[in-house]
PDB file of N, CA and C in Angstrom:
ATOM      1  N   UNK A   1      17.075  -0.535  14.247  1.00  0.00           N
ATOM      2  CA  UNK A   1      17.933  -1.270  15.163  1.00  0.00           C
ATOM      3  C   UNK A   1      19.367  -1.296  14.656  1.00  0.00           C
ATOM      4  N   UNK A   2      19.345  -1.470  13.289  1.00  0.00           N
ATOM      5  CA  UNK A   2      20.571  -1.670  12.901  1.00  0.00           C
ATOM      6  C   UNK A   2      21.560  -0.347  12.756  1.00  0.00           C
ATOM      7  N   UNK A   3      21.052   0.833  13.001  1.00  0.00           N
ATOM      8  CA  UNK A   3      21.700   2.516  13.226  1.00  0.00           C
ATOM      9  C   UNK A   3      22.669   2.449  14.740  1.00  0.00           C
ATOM     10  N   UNK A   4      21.846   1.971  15.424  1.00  0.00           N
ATOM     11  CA  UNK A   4      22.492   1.589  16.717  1.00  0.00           C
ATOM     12  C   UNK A   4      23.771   1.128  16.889  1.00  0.00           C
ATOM     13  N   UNK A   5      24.648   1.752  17.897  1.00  0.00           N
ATOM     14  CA  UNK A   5      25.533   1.471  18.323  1.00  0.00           C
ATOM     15  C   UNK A   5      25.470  -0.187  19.227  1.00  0.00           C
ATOM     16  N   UNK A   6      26.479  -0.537  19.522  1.00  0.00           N
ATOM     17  CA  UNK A   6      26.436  -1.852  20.471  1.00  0.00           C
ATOM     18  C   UNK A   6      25.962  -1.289  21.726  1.00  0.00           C
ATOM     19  N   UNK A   7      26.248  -0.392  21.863  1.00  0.00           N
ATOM     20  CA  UNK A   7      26.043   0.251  23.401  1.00  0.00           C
ATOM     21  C   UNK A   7      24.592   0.460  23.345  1.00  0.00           C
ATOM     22  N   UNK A   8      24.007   0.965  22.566  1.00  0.00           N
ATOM     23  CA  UNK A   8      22.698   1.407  22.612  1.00  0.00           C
ATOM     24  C   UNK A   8      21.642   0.218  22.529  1.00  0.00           C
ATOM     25  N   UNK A   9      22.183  -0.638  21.977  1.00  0.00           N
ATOM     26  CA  UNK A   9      21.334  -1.876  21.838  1.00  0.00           C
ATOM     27  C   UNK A   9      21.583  -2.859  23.077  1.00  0.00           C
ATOM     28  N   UNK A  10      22.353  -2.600  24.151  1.00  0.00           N
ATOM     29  CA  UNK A  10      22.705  -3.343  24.986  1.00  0.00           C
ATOM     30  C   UNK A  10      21.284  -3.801  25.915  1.00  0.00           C
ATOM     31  N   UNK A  11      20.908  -4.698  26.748  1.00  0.00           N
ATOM     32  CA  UNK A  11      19.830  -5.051  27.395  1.00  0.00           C
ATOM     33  C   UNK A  11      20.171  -4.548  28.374  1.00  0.00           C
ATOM     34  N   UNK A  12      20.113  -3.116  28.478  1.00  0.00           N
ATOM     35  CA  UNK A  12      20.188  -2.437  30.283  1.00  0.00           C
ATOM     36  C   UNK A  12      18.834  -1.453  30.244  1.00  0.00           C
ATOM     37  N   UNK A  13      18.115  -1.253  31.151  1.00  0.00           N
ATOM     38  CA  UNK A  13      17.603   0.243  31.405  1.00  0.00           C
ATOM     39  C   UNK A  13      17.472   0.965  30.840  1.00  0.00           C
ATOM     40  N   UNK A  14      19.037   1.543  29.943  1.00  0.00           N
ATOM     41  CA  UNK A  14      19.015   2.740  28.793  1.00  0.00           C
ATOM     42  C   UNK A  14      19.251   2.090  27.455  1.00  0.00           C
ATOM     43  N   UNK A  15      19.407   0.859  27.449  1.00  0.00           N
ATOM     44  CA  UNK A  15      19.625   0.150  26.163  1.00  0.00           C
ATOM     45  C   UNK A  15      18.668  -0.018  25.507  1.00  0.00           C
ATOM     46  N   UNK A  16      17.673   0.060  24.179  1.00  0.00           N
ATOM     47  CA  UNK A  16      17.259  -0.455  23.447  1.00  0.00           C
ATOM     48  C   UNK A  16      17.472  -2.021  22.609  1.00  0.00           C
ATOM     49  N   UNK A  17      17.490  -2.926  23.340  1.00  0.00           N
ATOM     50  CA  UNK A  17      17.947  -4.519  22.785  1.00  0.00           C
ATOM     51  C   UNK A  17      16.603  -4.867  21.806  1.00  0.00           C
ATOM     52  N   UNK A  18      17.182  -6.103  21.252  1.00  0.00           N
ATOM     53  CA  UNK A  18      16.081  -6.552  20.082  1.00  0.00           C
ATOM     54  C   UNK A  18      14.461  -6.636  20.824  1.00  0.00           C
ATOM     55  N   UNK A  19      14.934  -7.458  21.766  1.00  0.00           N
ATOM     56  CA  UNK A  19      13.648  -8.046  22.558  1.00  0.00           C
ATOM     57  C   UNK A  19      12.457  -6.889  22.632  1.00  0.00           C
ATOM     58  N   UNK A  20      13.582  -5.832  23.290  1.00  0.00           N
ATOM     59  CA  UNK A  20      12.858  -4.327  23.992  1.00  0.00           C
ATOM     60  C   UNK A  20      12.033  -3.586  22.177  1.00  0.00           C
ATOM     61  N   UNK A  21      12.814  -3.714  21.485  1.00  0.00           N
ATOM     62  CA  UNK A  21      12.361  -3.327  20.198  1.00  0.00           C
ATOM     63  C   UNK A  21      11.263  -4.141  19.369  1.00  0.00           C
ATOM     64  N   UNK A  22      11.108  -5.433  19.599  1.00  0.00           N
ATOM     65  CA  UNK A  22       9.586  -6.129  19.701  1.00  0.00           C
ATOM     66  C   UNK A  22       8.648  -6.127  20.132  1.00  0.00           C
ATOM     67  N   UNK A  23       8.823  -6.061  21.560  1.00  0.00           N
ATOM     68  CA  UNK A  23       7.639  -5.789  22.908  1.00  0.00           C
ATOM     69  C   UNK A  23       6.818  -4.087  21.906  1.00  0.00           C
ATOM     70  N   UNK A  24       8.017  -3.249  21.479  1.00  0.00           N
ATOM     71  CA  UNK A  24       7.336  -1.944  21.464  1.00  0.00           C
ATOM     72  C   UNK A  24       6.380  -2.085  19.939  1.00  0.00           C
ATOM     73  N   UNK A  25       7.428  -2.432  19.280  1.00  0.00           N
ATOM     74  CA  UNK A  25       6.479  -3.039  17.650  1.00  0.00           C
ATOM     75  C   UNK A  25       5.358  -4.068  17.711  1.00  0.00           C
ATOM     76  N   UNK A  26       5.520  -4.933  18.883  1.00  0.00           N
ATOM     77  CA  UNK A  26       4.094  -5.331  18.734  1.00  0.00           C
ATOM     78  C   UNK A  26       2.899  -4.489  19.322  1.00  0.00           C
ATOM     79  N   UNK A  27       3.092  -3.633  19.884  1.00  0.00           N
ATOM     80  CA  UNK A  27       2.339  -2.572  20.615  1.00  0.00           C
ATOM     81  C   UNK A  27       1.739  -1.836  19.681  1.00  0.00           C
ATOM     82  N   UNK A  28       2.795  -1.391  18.599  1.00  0.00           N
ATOM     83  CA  UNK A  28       2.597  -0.069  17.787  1.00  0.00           C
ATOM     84  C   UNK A  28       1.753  -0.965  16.556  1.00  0.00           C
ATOM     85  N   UNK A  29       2.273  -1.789  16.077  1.00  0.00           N
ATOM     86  CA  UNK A  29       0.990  -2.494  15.273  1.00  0.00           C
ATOM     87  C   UNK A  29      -0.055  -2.837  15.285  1.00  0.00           C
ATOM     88  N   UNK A  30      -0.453  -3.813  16.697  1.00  0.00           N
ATOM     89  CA  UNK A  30      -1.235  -3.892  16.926  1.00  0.00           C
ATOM     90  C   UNK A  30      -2.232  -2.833  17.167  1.00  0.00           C
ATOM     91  N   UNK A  31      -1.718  -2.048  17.506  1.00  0.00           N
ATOM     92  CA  UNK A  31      -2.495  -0.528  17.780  1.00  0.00           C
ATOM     93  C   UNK A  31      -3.320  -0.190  16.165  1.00  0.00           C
ATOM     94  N   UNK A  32      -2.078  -0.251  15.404  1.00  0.00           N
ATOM     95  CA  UNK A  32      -2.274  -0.129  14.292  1.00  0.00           C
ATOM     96  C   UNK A  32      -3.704  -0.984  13.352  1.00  0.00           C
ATOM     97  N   UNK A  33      -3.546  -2.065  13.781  1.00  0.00           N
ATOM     98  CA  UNK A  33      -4.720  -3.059  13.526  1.00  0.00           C
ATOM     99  C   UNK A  33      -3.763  -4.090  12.717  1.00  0.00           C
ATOM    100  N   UNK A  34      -2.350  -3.908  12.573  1.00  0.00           N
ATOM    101  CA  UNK A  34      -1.243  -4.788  11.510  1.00  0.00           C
ATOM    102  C   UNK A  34      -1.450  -5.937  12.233  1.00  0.00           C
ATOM    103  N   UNK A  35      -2.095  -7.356  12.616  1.00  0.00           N
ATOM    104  CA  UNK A  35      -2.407  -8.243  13.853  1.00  0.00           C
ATOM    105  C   UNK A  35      -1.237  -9.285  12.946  1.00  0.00           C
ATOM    106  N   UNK A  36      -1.190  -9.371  11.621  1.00  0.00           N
ATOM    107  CA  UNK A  36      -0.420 -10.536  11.602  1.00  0.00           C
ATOM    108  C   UNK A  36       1.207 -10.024  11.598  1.00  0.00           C
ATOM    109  N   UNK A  37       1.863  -8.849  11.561  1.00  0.00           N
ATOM    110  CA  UNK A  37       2.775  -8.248  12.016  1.00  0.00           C
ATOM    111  C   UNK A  37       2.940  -8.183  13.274  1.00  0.00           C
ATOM    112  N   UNK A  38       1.788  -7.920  13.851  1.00  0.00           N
ATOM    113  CA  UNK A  38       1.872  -7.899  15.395  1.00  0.00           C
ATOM    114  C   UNK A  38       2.461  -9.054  16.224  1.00  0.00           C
ATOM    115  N   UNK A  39       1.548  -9.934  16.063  1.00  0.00           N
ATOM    116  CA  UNK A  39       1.859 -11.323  16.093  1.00  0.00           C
ATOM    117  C   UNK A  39       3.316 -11.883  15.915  1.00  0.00           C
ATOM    118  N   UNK A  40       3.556 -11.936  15.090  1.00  0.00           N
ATOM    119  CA  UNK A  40       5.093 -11.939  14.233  1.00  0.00           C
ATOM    120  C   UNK A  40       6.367 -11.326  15.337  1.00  0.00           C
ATOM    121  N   UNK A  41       5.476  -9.891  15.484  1.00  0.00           N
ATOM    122  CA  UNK A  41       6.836  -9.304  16.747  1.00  0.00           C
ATOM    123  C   UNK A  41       6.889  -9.911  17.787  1.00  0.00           C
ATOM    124  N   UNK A  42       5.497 -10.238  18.450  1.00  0.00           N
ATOM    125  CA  UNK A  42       4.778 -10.871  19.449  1.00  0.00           C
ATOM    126  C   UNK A  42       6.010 -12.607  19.871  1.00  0.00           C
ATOM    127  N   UNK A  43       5.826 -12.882  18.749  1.00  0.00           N
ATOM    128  CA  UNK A  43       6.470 -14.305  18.688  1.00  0.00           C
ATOM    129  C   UNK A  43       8.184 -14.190  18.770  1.00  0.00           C
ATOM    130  N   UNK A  44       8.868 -13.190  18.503  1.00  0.00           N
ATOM    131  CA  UNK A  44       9.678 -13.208  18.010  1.00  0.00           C
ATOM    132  C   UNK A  44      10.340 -12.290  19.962  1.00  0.00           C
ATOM    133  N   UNK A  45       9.699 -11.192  20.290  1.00  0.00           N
ATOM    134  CA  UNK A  45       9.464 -11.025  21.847  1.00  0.00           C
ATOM    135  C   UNK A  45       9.799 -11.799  22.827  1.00  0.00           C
ATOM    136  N   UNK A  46       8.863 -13.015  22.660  1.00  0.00           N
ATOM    137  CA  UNK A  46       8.896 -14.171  23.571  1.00  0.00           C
ATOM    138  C   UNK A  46       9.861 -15.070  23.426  1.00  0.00           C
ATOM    139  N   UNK A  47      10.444 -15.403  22.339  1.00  0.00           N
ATOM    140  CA  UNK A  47      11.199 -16.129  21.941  1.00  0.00           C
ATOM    141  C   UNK A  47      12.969 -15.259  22.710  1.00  0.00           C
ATOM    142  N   UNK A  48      13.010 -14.197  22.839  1.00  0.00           N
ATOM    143  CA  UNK A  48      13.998 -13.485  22.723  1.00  0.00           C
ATOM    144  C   UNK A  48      13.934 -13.048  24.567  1.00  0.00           C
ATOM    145  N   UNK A  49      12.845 -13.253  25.021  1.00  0.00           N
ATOM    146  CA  UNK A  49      12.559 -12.973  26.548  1.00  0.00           C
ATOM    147  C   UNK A  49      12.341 -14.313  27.519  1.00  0.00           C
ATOM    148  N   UNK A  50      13.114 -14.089  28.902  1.00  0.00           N
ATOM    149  CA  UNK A  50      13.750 -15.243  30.108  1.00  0.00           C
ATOM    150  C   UNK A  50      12.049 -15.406  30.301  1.00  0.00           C
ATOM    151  N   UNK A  51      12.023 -16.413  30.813  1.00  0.00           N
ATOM    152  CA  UNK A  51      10.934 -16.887  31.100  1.00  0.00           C
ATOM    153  C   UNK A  51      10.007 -16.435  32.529  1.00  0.00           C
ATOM    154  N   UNK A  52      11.375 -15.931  32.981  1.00  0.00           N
ATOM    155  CA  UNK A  52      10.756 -15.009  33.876  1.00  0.00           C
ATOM    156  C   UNK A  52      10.496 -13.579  33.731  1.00  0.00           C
ATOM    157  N   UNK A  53      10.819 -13.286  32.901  1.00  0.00           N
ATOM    158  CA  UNK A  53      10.126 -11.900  32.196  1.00  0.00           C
ATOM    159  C   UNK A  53       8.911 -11.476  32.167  1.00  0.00           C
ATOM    160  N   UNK A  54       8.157 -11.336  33.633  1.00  0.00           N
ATOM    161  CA  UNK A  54       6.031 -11.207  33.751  1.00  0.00           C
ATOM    162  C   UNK A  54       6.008 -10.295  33.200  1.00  0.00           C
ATOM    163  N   UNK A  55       6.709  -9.190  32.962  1.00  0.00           N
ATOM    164  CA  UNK A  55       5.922  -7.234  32.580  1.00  0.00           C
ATOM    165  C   UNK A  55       5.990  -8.193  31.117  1.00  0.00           C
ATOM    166  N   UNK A  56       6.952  -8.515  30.490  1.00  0.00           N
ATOM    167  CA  UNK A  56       6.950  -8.627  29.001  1.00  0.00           C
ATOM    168  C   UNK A  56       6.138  -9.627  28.964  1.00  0.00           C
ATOM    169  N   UNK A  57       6.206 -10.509  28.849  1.00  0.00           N
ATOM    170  CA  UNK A  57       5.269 -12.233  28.872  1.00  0.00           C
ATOM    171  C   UNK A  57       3.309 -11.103  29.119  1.00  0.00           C
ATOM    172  N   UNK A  58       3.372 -10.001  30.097  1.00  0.00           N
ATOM    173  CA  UNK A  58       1.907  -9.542  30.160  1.00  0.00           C
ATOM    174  C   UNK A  58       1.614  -8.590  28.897  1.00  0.00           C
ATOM    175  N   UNK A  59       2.686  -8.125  28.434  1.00  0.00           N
ATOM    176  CA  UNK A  59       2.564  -6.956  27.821  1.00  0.00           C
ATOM    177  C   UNK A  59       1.905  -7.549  26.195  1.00  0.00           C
ATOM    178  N   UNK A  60       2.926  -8.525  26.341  1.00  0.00           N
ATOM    179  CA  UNK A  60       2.979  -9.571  25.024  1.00  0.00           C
ATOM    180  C   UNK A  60       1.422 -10.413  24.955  1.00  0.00           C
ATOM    181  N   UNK A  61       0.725 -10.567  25.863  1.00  0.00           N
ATOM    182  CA  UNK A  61      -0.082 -11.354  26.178  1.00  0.00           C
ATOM    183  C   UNK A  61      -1.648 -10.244  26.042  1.00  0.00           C
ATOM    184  N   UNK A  62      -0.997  -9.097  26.221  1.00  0.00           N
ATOM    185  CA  UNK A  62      -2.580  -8.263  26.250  1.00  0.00           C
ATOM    186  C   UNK A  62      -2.560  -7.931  24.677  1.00  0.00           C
ATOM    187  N   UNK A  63      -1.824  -7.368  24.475  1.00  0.00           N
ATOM    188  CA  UNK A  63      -1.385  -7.362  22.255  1.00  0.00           C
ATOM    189  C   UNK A  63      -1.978  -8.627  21.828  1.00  0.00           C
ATOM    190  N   UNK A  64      -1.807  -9.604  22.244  1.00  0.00           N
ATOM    191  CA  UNK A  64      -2.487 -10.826  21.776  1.00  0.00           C
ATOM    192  C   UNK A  64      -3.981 -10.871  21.827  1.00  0.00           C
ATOM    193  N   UNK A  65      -4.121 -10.818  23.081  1.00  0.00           N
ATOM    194  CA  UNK A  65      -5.811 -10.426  23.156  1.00  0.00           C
ATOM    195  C   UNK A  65      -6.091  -9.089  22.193  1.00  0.00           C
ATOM    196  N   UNK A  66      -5.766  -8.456  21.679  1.00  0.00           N
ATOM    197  CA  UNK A  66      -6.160  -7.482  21.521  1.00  0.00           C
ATOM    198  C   UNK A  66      -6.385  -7.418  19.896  1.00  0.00           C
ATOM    199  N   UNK A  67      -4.725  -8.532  19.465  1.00  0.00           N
ATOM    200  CA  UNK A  67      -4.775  -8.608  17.978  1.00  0.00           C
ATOM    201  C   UNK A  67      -5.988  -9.703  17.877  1.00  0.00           C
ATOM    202  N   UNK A  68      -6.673 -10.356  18.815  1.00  0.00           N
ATOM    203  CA  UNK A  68      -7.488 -11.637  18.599  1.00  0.00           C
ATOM    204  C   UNK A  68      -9.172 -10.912  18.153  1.00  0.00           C
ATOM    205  N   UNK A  69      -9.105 -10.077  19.730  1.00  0.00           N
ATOM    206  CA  UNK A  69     -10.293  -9.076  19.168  1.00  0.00           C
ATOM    207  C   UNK A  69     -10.490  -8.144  17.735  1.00  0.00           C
ATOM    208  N   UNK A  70      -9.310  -7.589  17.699  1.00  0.00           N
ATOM    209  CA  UNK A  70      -9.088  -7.147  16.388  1.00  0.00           C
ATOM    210  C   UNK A  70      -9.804  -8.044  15.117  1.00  0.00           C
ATOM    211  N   UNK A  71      -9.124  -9.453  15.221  1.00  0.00           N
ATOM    212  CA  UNK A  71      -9.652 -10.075  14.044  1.00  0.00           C
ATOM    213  C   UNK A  71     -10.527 -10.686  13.868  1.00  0.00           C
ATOM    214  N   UNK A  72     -11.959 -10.353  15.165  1.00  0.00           N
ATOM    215  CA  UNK A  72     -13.288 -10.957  14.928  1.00  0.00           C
ATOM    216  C   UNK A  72     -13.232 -11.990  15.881  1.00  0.00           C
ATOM    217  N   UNK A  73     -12.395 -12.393  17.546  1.00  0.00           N
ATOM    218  CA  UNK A  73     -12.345 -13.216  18.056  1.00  0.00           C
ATOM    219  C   UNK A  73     -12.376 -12.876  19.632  1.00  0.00           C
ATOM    220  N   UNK A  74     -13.790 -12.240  19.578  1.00  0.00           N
ATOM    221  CA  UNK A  74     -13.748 -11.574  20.812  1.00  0.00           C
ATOM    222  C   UNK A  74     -13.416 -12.671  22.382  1.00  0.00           C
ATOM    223  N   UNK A  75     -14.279 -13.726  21.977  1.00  0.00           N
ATOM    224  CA  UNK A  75     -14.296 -15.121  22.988  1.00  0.00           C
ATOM    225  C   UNK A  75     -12.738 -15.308  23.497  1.00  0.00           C
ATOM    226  N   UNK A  76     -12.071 -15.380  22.479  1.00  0.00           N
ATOM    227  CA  UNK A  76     -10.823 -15.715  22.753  1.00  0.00           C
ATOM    228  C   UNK A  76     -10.033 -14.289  23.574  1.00  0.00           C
ATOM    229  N   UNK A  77     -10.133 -13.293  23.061  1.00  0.00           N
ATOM    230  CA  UNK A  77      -9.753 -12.179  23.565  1.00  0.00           C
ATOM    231  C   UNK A  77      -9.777 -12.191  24.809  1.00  0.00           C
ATOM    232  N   UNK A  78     -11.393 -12.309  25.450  1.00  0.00           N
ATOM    233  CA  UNK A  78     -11.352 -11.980  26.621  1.00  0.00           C
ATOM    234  C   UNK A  78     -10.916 -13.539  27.603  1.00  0.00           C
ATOM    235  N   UNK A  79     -10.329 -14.245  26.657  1.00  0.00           N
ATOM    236  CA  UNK A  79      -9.756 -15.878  27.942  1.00  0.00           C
ATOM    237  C   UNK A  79      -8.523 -15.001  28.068  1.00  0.00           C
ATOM    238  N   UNK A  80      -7.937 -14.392  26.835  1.00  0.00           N
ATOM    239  CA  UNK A  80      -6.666 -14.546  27.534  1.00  0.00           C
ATOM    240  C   UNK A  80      -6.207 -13.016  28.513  1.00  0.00           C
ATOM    241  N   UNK A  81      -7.087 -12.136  27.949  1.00  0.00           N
ATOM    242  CA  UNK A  81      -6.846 -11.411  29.298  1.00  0.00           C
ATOM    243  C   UNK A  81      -7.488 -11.366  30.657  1.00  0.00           C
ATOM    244  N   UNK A  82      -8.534 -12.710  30.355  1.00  0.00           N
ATOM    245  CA  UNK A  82      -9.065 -13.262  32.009  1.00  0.00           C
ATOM    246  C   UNK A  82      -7.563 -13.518  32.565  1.00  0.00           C
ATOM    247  N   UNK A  83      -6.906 -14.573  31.559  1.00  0.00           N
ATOM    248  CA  UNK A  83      -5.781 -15.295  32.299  1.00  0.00           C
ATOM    249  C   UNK A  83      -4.489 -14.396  32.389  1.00  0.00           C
ATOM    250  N   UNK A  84      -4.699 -12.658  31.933  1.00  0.00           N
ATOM    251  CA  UNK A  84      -3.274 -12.296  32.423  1.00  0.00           C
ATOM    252  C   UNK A  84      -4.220 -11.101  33.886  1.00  0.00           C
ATOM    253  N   UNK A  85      -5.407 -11.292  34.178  1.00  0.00           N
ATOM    254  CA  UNK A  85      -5.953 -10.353  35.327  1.00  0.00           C
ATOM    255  C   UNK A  85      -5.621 -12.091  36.354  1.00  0.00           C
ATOM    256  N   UNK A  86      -5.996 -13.148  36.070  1.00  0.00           N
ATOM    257  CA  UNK A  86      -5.382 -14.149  37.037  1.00  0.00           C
ATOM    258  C   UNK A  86      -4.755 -14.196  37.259  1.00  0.00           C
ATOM    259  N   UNK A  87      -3.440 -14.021  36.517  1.00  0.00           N
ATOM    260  CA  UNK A  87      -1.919 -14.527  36.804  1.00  0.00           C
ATOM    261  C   UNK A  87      -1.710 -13.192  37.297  1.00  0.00           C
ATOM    262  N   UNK A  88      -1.484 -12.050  37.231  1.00  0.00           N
ATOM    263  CA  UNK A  88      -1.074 -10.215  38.067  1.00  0.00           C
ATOM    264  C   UNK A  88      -1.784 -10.115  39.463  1.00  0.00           C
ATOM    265  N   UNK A  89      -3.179 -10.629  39.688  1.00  0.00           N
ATOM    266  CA  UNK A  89      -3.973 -10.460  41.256  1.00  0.00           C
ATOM    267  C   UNK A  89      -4.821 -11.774  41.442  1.00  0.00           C
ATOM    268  N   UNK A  90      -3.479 -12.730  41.722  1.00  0.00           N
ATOM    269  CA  UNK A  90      -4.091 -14.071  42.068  1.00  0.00           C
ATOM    270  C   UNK A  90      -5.417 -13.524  43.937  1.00  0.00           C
ATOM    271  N   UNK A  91      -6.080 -14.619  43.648  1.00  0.00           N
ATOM    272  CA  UNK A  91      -7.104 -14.801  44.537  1.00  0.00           C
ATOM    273  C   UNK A  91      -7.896 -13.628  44.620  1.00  0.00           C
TER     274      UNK A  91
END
């Protein structure tokens, strides 16, 4: 992040911003099985994203389930991606 120009880090479309650079690191870790790194980006994502932000807030939210399953917590896993298939195709 820190190679980046201001321009490149800008929050547009073609910008790479911090936020946009969390959403993707919690992806790539979690993938990874890194869950308490994951997490970490995860938190740091949300914190950095409008509250109306659904793609990120979902994206952020399935990594979660995923780092949960990861660490032996399947129960929990599947509440919270019950609750992001509720919240994307209500009724």
């Amino acid at each position: 992040m820190e190679r980046l120009s201001v321009e490149q880090r800008a929050d547009t479309w073609f910008g790479h911003c911090e936020q946009k650079h969390h959403v993707h690191l919690s992806h790539a870790l979690t993938t990874l099985g890194d869950t308490g790194r994951a997490r970490e980006s995860q938190d740091h994502a949300l914190g950095l994203s409008a509250p109306t932000s659904s793609m990120t807030r979902t994206l952020l939210t399935i990594d979660g389930a995923a780092c949960a399953h990861h660490d032996g917590d399947t129960e929990q896993a599947c509440r919270r991606q019950g609750g992001v298939v509720q919240r994307i195709c209500p009724g």
